[in-house]
N, C-alpha and C. Protein backbone atom coordinates (compact mmCIF):
# COMPACT_ATOMS: atom_id res chain seq x y z
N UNK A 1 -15.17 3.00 -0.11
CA UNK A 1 -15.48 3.08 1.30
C UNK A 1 -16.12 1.77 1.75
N UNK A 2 -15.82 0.88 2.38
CA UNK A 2 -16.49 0.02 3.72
C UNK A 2 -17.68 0.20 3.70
N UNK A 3 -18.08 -0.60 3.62
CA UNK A 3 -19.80 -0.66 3.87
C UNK A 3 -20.64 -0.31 5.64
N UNK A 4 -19.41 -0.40 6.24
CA UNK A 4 -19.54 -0.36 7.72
C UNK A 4 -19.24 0.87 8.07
N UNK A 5 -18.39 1.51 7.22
CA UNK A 5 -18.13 3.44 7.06
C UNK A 5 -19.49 3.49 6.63
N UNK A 6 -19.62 3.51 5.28
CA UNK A 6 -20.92 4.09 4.90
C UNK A 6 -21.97 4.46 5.82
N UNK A 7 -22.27 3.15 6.45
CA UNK A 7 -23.51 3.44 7.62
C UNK A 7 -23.30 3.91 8.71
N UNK A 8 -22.21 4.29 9.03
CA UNK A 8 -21.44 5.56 10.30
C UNK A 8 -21.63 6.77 9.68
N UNK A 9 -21.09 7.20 8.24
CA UNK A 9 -21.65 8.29 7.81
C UNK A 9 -22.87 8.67 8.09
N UNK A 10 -23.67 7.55 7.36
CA UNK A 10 -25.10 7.74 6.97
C UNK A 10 -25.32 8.38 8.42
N UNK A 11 -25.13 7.37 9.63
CA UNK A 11 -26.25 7.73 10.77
C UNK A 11 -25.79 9.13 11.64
N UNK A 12 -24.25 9.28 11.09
CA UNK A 12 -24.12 10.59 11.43
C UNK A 12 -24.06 11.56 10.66
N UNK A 13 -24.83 11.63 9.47
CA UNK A 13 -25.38 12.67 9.00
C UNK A 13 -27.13 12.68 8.96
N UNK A 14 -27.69 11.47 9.74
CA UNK A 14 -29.35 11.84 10.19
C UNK A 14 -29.41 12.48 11.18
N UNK A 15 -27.91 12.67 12.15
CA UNK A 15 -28.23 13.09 13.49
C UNK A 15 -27.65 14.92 13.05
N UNK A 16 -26.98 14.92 12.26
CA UNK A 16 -26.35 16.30 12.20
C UNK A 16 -27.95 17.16 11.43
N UNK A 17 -28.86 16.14 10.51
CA UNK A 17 -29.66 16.87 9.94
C UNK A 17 -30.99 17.47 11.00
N UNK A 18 -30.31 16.73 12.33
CA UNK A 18 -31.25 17.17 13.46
C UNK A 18 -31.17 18.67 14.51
N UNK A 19 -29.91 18.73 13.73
CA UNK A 19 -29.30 19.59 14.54
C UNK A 19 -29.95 21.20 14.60
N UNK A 20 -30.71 22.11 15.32
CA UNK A 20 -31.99 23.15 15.21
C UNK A 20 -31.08 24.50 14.35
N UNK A 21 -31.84 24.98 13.68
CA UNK A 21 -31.49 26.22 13.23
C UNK A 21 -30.81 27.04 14.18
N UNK A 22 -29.54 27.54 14.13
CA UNK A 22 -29.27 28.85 15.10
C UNK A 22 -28.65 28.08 16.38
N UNK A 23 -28.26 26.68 16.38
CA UNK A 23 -27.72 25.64 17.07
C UNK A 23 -26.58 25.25 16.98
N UNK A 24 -25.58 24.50 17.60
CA UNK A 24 -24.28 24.17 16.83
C UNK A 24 -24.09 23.03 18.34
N UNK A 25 -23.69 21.73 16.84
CA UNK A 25 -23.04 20.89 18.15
C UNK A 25 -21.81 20.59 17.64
N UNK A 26 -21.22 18.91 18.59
CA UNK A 26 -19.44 19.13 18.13
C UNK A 26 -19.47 17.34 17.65
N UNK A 27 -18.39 17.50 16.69
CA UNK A 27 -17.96 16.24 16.54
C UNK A 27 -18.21 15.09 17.49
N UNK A 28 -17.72 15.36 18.62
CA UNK A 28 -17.23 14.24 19.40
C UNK A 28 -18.90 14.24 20.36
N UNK A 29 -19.79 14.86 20.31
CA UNK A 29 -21.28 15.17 20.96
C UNK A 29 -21.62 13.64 19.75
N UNK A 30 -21.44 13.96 18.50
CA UNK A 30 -22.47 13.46 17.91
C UNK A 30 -21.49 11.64 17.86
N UNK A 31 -20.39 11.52 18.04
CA UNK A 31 -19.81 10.27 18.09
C UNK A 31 -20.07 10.09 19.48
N UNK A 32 -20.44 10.10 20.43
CA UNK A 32 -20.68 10.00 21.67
C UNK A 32 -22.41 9.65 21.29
N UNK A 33 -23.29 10.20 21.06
CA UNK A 33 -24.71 10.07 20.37
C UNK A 33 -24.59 8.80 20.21
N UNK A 34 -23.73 8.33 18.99
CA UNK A 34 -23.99 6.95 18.37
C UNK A 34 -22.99 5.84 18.45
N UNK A 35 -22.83 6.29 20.18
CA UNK A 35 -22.11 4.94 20.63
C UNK A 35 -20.58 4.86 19.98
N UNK A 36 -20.08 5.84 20.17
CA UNK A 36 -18.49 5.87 19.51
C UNK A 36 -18.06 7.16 19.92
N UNK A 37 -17.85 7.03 21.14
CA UNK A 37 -17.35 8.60 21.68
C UNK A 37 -15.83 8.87 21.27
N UNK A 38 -15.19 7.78 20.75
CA UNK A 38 -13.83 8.01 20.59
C UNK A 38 -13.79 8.30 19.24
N UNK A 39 -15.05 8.57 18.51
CA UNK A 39 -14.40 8.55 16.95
C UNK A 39 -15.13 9.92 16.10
N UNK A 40 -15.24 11.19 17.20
CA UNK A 40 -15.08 12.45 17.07
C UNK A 40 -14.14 12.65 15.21
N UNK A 41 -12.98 12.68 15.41
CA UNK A 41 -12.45 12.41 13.95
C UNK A 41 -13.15 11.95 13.21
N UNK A 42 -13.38 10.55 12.98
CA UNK A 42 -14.97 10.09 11.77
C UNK A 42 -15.71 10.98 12.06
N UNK A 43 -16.41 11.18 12.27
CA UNK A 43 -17.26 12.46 12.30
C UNK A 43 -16.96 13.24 11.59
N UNK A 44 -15.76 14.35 12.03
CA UNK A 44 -15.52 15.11 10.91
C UNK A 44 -15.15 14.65 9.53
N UNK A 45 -14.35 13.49 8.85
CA UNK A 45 -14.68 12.92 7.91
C UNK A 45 -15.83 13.06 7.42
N UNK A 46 -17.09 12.29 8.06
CA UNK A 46 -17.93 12.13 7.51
C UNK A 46 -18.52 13.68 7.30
N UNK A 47 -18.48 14.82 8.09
CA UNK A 47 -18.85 16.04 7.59
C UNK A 47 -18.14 16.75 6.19
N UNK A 48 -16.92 16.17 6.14
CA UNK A 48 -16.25 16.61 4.87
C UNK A 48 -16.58 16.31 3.76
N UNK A 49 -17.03 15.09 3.75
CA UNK A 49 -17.91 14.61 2.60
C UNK A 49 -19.24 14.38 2.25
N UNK A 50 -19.87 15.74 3.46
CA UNK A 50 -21.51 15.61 3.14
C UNK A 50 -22.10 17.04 2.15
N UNK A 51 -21.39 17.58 1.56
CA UNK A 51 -21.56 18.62 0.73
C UNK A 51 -23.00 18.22 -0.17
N UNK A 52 -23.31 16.94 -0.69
CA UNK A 52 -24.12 17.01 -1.57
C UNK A 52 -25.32 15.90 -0.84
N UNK A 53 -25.06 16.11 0.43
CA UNK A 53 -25.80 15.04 0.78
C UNK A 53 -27.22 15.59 1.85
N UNK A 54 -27.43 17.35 2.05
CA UNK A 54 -28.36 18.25 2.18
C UNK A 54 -28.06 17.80 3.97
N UNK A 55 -27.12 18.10 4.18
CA UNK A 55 -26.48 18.21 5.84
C UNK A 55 -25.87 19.78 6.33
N UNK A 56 -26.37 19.78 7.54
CA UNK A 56 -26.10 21.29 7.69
C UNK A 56 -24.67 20.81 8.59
N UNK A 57 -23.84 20.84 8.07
CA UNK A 57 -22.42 20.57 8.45
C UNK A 57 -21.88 21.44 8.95
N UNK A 58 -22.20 22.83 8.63
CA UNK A 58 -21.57 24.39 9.20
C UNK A 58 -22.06 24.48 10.23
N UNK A 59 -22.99 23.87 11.02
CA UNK A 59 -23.47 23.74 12.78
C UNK A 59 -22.71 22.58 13.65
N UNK A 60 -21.29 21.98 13.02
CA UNK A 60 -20.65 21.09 13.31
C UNK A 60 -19.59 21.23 13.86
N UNK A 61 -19.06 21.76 14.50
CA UNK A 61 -17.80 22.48 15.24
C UNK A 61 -17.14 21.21 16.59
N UNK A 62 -15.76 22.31 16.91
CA UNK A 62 -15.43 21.16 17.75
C UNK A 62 -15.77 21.30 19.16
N UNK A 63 -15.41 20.79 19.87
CA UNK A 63 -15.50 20.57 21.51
C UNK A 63 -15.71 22.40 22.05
N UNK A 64 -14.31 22.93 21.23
CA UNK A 64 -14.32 24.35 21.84
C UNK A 64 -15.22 25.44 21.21
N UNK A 65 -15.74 24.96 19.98
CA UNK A 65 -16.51 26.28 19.53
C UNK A 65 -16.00 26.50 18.19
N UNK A 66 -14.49 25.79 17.82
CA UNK A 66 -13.80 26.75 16.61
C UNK A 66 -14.12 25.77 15.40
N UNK A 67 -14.50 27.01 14.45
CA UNK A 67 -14.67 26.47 13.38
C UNK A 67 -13.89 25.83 12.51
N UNK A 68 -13.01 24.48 12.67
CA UNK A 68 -11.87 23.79 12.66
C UNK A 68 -12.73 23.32 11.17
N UNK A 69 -13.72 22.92 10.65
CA UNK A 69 -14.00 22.38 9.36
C UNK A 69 -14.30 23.34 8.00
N UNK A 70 -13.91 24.38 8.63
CA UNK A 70 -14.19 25.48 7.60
C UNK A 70 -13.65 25.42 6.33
N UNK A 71 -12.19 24.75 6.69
CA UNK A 71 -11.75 24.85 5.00
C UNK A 71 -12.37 24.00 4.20
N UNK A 72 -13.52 22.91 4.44
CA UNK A 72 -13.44 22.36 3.70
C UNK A 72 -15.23 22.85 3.23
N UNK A 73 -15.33 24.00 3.16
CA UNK A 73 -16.66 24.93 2.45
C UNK A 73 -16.04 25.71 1.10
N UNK A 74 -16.94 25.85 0.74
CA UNK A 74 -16.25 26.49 -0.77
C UNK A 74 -15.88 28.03 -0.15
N UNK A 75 -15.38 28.71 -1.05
CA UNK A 75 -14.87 30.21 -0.14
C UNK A 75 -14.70 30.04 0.97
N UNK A 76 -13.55 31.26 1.56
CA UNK A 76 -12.85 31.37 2.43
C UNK A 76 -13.90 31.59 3.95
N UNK A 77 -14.97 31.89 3.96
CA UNK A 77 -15.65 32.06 5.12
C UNK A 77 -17.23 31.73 4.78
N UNK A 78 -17.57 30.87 3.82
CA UNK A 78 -18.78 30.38 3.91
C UNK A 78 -19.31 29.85 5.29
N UNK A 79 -19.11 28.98 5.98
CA UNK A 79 -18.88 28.07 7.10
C UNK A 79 -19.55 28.85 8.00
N UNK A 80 -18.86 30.35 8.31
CA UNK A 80 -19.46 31.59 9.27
C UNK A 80 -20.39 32.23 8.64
N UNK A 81 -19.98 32.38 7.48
CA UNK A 81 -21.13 33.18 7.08
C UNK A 81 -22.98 32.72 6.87
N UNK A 82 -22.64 31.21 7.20
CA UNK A 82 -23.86 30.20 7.25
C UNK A 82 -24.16 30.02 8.85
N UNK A 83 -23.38 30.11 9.56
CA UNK A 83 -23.60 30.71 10.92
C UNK A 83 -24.13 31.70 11.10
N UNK A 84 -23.95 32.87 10.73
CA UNK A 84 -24.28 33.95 11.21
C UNK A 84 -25.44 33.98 10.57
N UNK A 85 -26.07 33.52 9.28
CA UNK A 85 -26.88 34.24 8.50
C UNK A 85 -28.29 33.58 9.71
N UNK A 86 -27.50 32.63 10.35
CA UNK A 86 -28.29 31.56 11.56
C UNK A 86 -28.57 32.29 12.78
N UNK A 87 -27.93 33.55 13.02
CA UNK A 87 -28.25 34.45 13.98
C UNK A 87 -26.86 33.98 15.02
N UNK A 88 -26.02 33.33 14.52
CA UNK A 88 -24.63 32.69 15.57
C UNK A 88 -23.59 33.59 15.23
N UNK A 89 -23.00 33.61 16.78
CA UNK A 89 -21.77 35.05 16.48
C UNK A 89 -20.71 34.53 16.56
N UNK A 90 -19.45 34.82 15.44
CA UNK A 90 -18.54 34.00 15.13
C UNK A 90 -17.41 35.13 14.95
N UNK A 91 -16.46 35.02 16.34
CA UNK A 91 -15.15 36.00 16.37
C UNK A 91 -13.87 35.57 16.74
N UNK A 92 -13.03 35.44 15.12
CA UNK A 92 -11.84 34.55 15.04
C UNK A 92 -12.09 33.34 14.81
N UNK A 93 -12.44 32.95 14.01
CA UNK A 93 -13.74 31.28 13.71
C UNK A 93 -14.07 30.89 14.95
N UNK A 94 -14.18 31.34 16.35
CA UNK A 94 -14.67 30.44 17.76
C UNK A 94 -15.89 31.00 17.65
N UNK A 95 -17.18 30.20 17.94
CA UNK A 95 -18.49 30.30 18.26
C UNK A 95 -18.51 31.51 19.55
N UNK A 96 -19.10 32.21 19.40
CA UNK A 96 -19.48 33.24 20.93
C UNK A 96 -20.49 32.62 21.78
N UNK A 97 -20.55 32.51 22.82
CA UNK A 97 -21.46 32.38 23.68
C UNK A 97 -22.27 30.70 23.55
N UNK A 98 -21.27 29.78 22.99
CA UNK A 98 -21.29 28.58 22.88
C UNK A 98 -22.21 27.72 23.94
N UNK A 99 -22.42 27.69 25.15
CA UNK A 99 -23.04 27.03 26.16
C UNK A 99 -24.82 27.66 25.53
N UNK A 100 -24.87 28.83 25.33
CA UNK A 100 -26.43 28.83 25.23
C UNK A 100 -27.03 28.69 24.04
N UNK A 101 -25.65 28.06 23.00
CA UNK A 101 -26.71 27.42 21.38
C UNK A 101 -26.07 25.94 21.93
N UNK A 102 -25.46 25.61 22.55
CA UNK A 102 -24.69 24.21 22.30
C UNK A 102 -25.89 23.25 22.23
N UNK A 103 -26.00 22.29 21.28
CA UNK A 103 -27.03 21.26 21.20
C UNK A 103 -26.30 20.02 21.61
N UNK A 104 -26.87 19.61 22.39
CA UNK A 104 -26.24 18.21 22.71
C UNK A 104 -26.89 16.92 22.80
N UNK A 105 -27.08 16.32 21.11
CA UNK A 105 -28.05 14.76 21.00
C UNK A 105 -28.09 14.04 21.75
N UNK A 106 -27.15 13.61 22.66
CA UNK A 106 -27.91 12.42 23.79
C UNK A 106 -28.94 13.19 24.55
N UNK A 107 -28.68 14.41 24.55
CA UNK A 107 -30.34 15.20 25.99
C UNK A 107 -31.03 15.75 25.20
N UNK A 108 -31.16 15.48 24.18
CA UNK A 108 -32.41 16.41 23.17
C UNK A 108 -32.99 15.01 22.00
N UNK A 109 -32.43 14.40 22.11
CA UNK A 109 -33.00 13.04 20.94
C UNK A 109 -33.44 11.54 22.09
């Protein structure tokens, strides 16, 4: 990896570790955060490969709510089931009631 990836990861996994219990923001929120609104995709990259890196990645969803990164959790519904255990209601992998957990880092950081 690029040394210039690396530190896109890095800073978007300090902002995802900000992200509040029982909260959920989106890819393209947190590439928009750090001055790269077009690179929503990196983002999810970089969530795919934060498994060992103590990132709450399952509060990472897309624009609409759906839990589009799920496959890449171990078992078939970890992803929700780390949602929900968060008090978040999750029907058909889309977030329920999305506007009143949505966290959004440029108005809260």
């Amino acid at each position: 990896m690029k040394p210039e990836t690396e530190s896109f990861f890095e800073r978007v996994y300090e902002v995802a570790r900000l992200i509040p219990y029982g909260r959920v923001t989106s890819y393209g929120a947190i590439a928009k955060y750090l001055g790269a609104a077009r690179s929503a995709r990196i983002v999810g990259y970089a969530m795919n490969g934060s498994s060992d890196k103590d990132v709450p990645a399952h509060r990472v969803v897309n624009r609409k709510g759906l839990l589009t990164g799920k496959h890449h959790f171990e078992g078939t519904n970890l992803m929700q089931q780390l949602l929900e255990n968060e008090g978040v209601e999750v029907v058909d992998n889309q977030i329920q009631n999305l506007e009143s957990i949505y966290w959004e880092p440029s108005k809260e950081l």
